[in-house]
Protein backbone atom coordinates (compact mmCIF):
# COMPACT_ATOMS: atom_id res chain seq x y z
CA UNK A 1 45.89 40.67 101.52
CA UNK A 2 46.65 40.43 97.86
CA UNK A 3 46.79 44.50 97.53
CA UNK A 4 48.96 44.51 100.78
CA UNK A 5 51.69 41.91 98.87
CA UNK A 6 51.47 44.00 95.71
CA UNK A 7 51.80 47.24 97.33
CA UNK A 8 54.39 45.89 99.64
CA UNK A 9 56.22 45.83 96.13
CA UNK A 10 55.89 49.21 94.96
CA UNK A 11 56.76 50.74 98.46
CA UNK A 12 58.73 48.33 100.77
CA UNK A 13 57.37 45.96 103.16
CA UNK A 14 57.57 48.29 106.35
CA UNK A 15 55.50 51.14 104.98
CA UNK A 16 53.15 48.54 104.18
CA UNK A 17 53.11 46.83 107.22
CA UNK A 18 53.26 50.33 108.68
CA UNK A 19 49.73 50.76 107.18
CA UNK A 20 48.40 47.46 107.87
CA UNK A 21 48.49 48.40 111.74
CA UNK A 22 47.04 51.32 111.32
CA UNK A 23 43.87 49.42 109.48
CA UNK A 24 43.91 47.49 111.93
CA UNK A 25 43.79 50.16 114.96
CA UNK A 26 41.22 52.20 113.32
CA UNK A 27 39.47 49.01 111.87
CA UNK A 28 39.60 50.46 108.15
CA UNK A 29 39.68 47.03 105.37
CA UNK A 30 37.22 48.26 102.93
CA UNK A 31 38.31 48.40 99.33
CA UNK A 32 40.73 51.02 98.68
CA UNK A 33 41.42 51.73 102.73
CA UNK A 34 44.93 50.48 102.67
CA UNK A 35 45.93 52.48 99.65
CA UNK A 36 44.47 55.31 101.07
CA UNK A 37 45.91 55.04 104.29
CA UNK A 38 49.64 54.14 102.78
CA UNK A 39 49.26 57.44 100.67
CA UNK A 40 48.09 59.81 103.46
CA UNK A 41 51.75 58.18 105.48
CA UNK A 42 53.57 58.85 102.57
CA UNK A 43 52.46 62.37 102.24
CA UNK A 44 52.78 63.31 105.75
CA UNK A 45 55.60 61.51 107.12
CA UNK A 46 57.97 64.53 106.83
CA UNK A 47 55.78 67.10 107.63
CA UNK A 48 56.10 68.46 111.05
CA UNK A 49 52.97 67.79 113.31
CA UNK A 50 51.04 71.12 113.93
CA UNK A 51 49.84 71.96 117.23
CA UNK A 52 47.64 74.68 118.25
CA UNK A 53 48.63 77.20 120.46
CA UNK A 54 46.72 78.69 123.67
CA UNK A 55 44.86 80.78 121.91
CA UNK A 56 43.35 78.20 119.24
CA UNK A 57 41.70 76.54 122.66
CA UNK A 58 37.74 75.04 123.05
CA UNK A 59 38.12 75.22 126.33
CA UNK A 60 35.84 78.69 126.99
CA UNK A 61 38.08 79.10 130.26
CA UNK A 62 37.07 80.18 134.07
CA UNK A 63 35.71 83.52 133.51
CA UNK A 64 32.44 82.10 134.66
CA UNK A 65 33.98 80.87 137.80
CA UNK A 66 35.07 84.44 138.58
CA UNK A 67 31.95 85.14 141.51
CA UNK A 68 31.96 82.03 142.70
CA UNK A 69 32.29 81.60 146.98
CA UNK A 70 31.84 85.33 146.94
CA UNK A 71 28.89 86.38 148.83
CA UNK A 72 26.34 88.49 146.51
């Protein structure tokens, strides 16, 4: 708690709080987590989130499905 008050300093309560909640969601408090966590917010909070299109997919589709009910 004493590196959330001092960083709470150096970059405003909300960011800090900000990154206190997201500790606490992914259950990170080890040494160094909340620093690395508020500087991975700060970083990214501008950039645009990147999603992939239909082509980028995992899913390997329903070619396999193409016979099926079809009398071979």
């Amino acid at each position: 708690m004493a590196d959330a008050v001092t960083l709470a300093k150096l970059h405003g309560a909300a960011e800090v709080g900000r990154a206190l909640g997201t500790a606490a969601t992914v259950e990170r408090f080890a040494d160094g987590d909340l620093m690395a966590i508020l500087a991975h917010q700060v970083e990214h909070d501008d950039a645009e989130p990147t999603r992939p299109g239909e082509a980028h997919s995992l899913q390997p589709g329903t070619s396999a499905w193409s016979g099926f009910g079809s009398a071979s």
